[in-house]
C-alpha atoms as a PDB file:
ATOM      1  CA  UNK A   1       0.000   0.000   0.000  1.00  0.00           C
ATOM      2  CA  UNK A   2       1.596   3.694  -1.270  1.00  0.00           C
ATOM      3  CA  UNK A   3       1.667   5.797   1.617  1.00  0.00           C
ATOM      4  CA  UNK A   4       1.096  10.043   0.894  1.00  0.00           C
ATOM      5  CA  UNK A   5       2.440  13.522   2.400  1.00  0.00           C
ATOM      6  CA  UNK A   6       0.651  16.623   1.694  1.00  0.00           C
ATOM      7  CA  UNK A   7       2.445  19.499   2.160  1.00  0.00           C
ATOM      8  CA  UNK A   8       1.567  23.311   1.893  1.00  0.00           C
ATOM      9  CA  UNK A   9       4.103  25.786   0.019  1.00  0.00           C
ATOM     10  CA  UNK A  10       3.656  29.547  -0.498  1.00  0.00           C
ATOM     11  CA  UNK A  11       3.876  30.575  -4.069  1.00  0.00           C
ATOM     12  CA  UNK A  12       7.704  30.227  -5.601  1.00  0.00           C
ATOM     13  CA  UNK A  13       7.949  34.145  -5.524  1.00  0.00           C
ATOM     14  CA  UNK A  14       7.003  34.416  -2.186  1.00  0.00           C
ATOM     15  CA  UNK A  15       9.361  31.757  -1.039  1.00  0.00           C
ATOM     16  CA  UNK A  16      11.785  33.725  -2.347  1.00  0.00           C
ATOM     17  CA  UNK A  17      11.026  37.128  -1.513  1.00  0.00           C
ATOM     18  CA  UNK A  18      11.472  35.495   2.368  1.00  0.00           C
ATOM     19  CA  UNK A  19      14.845  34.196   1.542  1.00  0.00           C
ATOM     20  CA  UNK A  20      15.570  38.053   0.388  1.00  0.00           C
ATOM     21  CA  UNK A  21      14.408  39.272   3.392  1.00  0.00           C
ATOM     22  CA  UNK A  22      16.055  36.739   5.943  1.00  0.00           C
ATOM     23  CA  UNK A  23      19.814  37.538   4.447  1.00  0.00           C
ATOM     24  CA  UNK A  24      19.211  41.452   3.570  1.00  0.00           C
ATOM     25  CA  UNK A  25      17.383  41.473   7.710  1.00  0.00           C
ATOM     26  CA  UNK A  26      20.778  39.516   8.914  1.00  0.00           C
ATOM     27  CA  UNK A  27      22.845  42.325   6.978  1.00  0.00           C
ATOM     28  CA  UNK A  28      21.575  45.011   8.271  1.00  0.00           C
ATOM     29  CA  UNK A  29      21.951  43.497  11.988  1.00  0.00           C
ATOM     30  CA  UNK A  30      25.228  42.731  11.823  1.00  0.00           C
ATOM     31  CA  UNK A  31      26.266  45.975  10.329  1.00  0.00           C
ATOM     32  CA  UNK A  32      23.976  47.720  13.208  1.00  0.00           C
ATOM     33  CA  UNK A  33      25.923  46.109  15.646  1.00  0.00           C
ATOM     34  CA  UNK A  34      28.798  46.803  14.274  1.00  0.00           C
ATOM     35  CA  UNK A  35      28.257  50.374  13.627  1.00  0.00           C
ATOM     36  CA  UNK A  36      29.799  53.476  15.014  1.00  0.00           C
ATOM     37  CA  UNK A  37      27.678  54.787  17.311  1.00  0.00           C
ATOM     38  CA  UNK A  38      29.464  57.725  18.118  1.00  0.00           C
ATOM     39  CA  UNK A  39      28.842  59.464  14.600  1.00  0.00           C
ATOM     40  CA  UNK A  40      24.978  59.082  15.565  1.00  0.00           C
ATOM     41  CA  UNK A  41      25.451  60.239  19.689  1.00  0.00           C
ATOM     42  CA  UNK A  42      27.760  62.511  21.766  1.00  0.00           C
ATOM     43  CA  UNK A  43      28.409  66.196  22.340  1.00  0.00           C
ATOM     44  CA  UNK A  44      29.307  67.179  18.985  1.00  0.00           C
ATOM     45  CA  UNK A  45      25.413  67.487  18.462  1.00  0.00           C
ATOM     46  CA  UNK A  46      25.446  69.742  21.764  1.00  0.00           C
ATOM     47  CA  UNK A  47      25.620  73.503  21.116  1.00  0.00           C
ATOM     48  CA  UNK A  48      28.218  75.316  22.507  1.00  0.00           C
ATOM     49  CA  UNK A  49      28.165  78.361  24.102  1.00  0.00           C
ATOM     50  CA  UNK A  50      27.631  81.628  21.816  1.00  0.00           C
ATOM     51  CA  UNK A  51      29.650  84.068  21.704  1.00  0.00           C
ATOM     52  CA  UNK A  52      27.307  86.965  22.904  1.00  0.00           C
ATOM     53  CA  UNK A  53      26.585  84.195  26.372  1.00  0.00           C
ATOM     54  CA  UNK A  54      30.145  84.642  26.878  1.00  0.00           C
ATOM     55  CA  UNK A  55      30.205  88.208  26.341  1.00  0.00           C
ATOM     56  CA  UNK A  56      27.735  87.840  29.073  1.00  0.00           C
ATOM     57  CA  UNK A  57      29.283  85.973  31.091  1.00  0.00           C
ATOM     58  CA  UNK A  58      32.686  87.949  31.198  1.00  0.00           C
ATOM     59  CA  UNK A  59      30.812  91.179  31.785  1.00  0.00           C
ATOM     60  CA  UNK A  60      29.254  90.059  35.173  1.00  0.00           C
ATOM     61  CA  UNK A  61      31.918  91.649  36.727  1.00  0.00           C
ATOM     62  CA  UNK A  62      30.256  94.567  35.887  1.00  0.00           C
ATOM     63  CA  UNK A  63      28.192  94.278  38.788  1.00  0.00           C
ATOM     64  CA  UNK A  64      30.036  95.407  40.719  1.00  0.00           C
ATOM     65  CA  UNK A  65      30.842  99.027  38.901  1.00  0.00           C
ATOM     66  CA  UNK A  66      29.223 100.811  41.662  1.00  0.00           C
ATOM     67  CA  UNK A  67      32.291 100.314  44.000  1.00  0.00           C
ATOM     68  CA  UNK A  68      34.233 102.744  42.564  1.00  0.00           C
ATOM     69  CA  UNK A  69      31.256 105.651  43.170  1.00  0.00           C
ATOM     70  CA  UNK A  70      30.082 104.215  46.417  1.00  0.00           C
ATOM     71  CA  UNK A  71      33.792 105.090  47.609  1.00  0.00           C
ATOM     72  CA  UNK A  72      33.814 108.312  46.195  1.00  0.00           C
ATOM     73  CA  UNK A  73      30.466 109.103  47.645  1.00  0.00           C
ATOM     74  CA  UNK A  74      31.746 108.076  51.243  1.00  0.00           C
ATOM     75  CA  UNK A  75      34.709 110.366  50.988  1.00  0.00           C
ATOM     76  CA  UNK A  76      32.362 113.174  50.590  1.00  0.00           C
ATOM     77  CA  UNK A  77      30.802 113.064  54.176  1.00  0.00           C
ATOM     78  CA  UNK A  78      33.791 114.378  55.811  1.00  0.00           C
ATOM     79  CA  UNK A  79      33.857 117.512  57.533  1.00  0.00           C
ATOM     80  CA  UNK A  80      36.946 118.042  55.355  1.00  0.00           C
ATOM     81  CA  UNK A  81      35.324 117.427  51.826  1.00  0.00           C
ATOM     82  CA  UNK A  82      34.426 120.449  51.026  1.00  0.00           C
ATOM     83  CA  UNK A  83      38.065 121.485  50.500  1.00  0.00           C
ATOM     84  CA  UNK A  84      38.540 119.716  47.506  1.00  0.00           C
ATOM     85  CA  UNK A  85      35.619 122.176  45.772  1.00  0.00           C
ATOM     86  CA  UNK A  86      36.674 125.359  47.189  1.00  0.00           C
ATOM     87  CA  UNK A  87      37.550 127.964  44.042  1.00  0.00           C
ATOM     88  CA  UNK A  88      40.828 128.052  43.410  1.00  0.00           C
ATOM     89  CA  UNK A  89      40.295 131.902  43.327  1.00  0.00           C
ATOM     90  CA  UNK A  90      38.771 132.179  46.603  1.00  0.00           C
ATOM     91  CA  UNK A  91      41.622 133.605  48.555  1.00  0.00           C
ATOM     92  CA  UNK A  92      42.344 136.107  45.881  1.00  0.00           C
ATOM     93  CA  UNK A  93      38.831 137.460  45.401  1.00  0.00           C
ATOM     94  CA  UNK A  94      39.041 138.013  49.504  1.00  0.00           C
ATOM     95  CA  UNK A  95      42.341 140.046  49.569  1.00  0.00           C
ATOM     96  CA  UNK A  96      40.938 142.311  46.763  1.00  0.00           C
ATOM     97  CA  UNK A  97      37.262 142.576  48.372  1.00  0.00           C
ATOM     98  CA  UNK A  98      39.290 143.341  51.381  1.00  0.00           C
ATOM     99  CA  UNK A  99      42.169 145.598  49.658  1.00  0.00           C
ATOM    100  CA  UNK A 100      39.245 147.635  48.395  1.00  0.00           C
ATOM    101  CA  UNK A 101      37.118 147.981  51.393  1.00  0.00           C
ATOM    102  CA  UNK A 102      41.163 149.009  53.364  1.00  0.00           C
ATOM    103  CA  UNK A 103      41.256 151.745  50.696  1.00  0.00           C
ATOM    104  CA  UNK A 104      37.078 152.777  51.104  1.00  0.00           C
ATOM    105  CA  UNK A 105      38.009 152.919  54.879  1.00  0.00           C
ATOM    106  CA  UNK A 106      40.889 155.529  54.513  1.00  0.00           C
ATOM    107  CA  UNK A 107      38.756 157.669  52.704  1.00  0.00           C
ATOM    108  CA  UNK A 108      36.581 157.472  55.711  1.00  0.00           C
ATOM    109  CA  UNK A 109      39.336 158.757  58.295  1.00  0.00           C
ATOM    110  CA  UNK A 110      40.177 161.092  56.149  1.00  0.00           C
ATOM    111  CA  UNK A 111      36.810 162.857  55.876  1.00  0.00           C
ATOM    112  CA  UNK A 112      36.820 162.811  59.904  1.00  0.00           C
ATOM    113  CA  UNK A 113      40.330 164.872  60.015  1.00  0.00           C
ATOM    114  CA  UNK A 114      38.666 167.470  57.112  1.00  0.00           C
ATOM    115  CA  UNK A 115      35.334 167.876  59.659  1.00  0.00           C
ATOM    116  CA  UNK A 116      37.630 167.825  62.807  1.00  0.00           C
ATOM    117  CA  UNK A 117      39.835 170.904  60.760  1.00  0.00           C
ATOM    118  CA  UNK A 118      36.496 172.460  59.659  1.00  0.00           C
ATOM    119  CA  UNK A 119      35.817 172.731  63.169  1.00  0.00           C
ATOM    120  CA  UNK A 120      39.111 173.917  64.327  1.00  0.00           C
ATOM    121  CA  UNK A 121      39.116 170.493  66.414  1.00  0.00           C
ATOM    122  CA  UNK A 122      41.993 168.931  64.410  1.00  0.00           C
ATOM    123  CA  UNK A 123      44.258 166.893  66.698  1.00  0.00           C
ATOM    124  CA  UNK A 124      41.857 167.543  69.798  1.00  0.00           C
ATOM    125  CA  UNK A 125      40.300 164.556  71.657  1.00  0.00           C
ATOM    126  CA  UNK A 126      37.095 164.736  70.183  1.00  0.00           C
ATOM    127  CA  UNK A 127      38.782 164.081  66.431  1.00  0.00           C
ATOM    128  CA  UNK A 128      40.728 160.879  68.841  1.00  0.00           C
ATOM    129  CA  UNK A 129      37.336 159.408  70.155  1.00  0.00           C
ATOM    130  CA  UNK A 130      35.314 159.610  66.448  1.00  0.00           C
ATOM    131  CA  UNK A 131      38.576 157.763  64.748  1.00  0.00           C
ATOM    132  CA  UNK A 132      39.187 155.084  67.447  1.00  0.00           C
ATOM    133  CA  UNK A 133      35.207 154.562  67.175  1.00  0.00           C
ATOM    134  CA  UNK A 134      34.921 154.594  63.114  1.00  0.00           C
ATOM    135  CA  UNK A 135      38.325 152.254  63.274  1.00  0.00           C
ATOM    136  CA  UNK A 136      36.512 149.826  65.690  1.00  0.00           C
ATOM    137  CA  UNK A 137      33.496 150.002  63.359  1.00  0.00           C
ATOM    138  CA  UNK A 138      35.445 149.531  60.520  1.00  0.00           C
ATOM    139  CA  UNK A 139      37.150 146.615  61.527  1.00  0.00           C
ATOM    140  CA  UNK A 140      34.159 145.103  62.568  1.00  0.00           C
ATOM    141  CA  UNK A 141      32.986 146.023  59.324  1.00  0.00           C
ATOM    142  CA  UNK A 142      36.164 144.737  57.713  1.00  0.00           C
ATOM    143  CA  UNK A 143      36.118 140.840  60.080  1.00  0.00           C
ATOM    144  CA  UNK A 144      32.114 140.582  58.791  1.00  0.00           C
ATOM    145  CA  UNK A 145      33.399 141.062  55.085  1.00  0.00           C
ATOM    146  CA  UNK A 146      35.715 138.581  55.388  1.00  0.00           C
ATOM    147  CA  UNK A 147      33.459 135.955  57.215  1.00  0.00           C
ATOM    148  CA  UNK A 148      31.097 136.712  54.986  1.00  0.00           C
ATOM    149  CA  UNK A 149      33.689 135.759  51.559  1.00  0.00           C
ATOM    150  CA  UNK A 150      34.258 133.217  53.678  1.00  0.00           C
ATOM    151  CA  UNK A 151      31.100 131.631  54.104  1.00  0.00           C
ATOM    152  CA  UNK A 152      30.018 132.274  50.557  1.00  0.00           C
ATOM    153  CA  UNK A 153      32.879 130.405  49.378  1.00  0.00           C
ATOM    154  CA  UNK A 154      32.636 127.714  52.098  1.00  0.00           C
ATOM    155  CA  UNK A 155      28.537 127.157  51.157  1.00  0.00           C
ATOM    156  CA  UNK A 156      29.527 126.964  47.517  1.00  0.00           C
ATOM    157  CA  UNK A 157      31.682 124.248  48.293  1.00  0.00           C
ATOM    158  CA  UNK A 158      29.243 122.260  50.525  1.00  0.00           C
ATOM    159  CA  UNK A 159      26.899 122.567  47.490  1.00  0.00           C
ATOM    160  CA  UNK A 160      29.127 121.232  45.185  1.00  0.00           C
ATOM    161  CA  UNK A 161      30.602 118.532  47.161  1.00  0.00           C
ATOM    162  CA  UNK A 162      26.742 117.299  48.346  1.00  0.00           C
ATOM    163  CA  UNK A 163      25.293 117.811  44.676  1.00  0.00           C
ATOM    164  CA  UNK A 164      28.976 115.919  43.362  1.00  0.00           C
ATOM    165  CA  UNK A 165      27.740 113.065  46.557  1.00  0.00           C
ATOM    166  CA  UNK A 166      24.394 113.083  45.275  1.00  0.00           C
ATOM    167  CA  UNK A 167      25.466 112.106  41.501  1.00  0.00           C
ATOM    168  CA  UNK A 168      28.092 109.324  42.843  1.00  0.00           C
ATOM    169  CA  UNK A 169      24.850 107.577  44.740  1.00  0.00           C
ATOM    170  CA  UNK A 170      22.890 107.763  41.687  1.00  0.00           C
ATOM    171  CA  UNK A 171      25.964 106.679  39.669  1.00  0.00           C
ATOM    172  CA  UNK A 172      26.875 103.411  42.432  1.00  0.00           C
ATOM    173  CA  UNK A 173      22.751 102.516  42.252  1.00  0.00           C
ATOM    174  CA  UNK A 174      22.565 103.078  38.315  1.00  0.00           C
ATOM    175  CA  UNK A 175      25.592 100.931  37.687  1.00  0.00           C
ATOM    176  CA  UNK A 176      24.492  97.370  38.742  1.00  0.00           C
ATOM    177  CA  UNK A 177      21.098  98.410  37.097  1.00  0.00           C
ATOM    178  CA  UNK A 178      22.541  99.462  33.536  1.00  0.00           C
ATOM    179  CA  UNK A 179      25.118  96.125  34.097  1.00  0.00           C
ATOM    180  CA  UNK A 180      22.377  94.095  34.659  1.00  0.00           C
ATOM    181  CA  UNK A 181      20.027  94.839  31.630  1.00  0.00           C
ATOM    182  CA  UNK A 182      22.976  94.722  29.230  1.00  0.00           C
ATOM    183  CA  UNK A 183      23.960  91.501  30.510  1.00  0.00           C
ATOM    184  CA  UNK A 184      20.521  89.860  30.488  1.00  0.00           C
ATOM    185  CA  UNK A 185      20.314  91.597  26.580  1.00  0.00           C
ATOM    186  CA  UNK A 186      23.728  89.698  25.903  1.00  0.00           C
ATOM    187  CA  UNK A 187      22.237  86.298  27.212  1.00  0.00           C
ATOM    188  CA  UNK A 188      18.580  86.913  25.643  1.00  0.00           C
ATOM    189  CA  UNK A 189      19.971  87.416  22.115  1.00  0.00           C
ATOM    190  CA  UNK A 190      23.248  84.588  23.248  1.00  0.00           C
ATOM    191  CA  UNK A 191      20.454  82.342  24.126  1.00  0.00           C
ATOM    192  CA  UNK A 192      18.853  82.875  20.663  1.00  0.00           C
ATOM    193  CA  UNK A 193      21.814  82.044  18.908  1.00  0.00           C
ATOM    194  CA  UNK A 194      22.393  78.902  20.702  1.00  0.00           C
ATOM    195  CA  UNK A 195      19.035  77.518  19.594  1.00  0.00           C
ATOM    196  CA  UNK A 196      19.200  78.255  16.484  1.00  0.00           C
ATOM    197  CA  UNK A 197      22.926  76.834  16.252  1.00  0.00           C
ATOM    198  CA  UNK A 198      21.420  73.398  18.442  1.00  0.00           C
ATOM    199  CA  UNK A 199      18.455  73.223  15.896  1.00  0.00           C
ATOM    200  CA  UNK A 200      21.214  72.835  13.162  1.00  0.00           C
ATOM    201  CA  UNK A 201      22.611  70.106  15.298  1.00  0.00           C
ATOM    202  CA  UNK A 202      19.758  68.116  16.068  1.00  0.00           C
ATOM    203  CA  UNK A 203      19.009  68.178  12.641  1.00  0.00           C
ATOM    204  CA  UNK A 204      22.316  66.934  11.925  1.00  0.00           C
ATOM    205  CA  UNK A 205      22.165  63.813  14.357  1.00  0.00           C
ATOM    206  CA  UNK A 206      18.534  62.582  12.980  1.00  0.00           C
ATOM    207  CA  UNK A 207      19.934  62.431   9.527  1.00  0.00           C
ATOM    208  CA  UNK A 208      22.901  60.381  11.038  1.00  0.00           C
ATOM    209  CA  UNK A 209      20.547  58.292  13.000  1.00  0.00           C
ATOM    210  CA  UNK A 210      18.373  58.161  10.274  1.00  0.00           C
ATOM    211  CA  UNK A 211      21.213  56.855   8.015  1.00  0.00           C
ATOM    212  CA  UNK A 212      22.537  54.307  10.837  1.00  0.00           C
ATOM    213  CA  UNK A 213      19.070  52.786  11.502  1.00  0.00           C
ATOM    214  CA  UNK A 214      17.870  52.751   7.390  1.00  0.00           C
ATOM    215  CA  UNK A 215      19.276  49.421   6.306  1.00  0.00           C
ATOM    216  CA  UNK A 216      17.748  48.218   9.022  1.00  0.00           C
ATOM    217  CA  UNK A 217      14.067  50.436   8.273  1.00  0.00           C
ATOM    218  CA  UNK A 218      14.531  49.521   4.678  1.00  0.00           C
ATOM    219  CA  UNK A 219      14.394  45.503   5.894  1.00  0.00           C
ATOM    220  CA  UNK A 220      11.754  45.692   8.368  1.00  0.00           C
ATOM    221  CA  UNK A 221       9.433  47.310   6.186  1.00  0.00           C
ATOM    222  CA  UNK A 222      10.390  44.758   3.558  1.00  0.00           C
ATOM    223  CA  UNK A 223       9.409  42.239   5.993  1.00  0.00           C
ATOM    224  CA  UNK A 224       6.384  43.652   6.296  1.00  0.00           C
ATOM    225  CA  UNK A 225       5.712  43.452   2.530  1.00  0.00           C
ATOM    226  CA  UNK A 226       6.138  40.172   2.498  1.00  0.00           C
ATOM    227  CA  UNK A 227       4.339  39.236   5.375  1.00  0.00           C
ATOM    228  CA  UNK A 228       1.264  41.085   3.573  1.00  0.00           C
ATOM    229  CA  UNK A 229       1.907  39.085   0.551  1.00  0.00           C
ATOM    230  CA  UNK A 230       1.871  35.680   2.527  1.00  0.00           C
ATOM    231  CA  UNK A 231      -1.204  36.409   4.121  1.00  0.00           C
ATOM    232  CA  UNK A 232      -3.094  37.383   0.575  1.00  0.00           C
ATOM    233  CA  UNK A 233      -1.336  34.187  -1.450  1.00  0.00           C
ATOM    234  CA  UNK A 234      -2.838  31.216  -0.233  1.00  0.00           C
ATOM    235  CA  UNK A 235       0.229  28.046  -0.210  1.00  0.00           C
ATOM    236  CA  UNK A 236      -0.062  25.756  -3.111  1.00  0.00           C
ATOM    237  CA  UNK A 237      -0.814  22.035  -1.723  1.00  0.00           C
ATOM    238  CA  UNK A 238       2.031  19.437  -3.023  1.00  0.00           C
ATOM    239  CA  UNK A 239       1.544  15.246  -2.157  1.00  0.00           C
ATOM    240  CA  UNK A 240       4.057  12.572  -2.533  1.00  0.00           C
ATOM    241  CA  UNK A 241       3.824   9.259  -2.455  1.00  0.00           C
ATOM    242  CA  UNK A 242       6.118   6.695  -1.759  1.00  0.00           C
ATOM    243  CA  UNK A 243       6.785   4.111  -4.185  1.00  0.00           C
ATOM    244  CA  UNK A 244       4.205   0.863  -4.732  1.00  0.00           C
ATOM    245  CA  UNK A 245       5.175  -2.861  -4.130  1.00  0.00           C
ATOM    246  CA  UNK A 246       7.182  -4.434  -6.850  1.00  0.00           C
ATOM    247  CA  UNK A 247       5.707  -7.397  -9.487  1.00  0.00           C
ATOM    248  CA  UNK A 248       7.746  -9.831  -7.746  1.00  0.00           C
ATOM    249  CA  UNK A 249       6.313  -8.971  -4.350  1.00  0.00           C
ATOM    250  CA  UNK A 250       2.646  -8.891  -5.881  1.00  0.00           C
ATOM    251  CA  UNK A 251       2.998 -12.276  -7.516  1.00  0.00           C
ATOM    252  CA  UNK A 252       4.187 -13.475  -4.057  1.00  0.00           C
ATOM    253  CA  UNK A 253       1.123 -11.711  -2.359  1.00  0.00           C
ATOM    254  CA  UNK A 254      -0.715 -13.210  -5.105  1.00  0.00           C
ATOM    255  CA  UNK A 255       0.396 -16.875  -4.484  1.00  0.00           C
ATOM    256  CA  UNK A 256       0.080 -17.034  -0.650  1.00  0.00           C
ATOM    257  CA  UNK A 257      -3.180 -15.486  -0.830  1.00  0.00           C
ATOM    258  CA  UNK A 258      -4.091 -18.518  -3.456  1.00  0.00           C
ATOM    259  CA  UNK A 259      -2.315 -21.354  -1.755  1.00  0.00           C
ATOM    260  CA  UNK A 260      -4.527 -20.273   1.488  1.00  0.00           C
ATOM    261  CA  UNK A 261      -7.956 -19.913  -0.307  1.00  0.00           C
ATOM    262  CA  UNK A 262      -7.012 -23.806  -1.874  1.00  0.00           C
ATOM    263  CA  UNK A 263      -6.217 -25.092   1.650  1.00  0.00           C
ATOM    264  CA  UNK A 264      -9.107 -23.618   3.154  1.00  0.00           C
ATOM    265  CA  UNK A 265     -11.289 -25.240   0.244  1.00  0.00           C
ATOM    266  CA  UNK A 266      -9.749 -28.681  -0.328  1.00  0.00           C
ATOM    267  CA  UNK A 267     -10.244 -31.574   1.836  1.00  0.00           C
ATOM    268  CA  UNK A 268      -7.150 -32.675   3.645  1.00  0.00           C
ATOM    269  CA  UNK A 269      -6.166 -36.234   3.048  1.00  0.00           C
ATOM    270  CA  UNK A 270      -5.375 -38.168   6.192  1.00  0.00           C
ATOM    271  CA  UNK A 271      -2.521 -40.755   5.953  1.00  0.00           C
ATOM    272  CA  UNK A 272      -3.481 -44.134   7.219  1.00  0.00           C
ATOM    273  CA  UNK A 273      -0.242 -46.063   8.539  1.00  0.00           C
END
């Protein structure tokens, strides 16, 4: 008796669209894990620092620009600062206010002596008393003028030293403030820069990832394909058979299958001794 295997196949073209697929897959693995994955990854796709960050960052030192006015503004509280403001010309305008007012007071004692001759008093004690008391008025006179320069000038001073104390406060509290907003400019528009320079970079490294990973893409999704074409091309059904008895072993079959039907018919004889 011939004894049969059935067996299902895919189409031929199918078949070997797999085969395809199996050796381009195992290509593209081994040369995945052989790759160099440092062309795809690391900190050349980081962006460095931009120049206007580091501008930035040097100027932060600027902070502290206020130092040199805050110091300047404390040296102005002395009782001595003043000095530094008085005019240059102050002593000379006093000797010539006072100069003039000596002169002015000359005239004065010499009108007395013409009144005291006028009178025919001239050299008596009467002219003595009026020019010790216009001297002593005079001098009094003379000691306010100068006090009086003296304060002007000083007050002048004061002013300018306060307003020049005033100006060094605002100047030590503007500082930091003007520092600050050109720093924070420099690391806005340094920021910017660095984006836009890290875009460039990222685009960089998914092209190289992109070209690492695509023989590998490329064989998945031609996996895929032929997983779709399996599933829409029913296998072909194939049977075999193995080979059937030979004549000799049929005639043999043949004869013991007759020599049983005769016994089985045929009377046996029995020997009689």
């Amino acid at each position: 008796m011939a004894i049969s295997e059935t067996r299902v196949l895919p189409p031929e073209f199918i078949e070997a669209a797999g085969k395809t697929y199996l050796e381009d897959l195992s290509t593209a693995v081994g040369g995945y894990k052989g790759a160099d994955l440092s062309k795809a990854f690391g900190t050349q796709y980081v962006a460095p620092e931009s120049a206007l960050q580091t501008q930035a960052i040097q100027q932060v030192g600027g902070l502290g620009s206020y130092q040199p006015y805050l110091k300047t503004a404390s040296a102005l509280t002395g009782p001595s600062a003043y000095q530094a403001y008085m005019s240059p010309y102050q002593q000379d305008v006093i000797d010539t206010t006072l100069q003039e007012y000596d002169i002015q007071a000359q005239k004065g004692l010499q009108g007395i002596a013409q009144q005291a001759l006028q009178a025919g008093a001239f050299g008596g004690g009467r002219e003595g008393v009026q020019r010790a008391e216009y001297m002593s008025a005079s001098d009094r006179n003379r000691a306010a003028l100068q006090a009086q320069l003296l304060q002007q000038g000083f007050g002048q001073a004061q002013q300018l030293a306060g307003a020049d104390y005033t100006r060094n406060l605002q100047l030590a509290q503007a500082a930091p403030t003007l520092a600050g907003q050109q720093i924070a400019g420099l690391s806005t528009l340094g920021a910017q820069q660095q984006a836009q320079t890290q875009a460039g970079l990222t685009a960089q490294q998914q092209l190289a990832q992109q070209q690492l990973m695509q023989p590998l893409t490329a064989a998945q999704a031609y996996g895929q394909g032929v997983t779709s074409l399996i599933a829409g091309y029913p296998g072909t059904t194939q049977q075999t058979s193995q080979p059937g008895p030979s004549p000799i072993n049929t005639a043999l079959g043949i004869g013991s299958t007759l020599a049983g039907i005769y016994r089985a018919v045929t009377p046996q004889q029995i020997k009689v001794l």
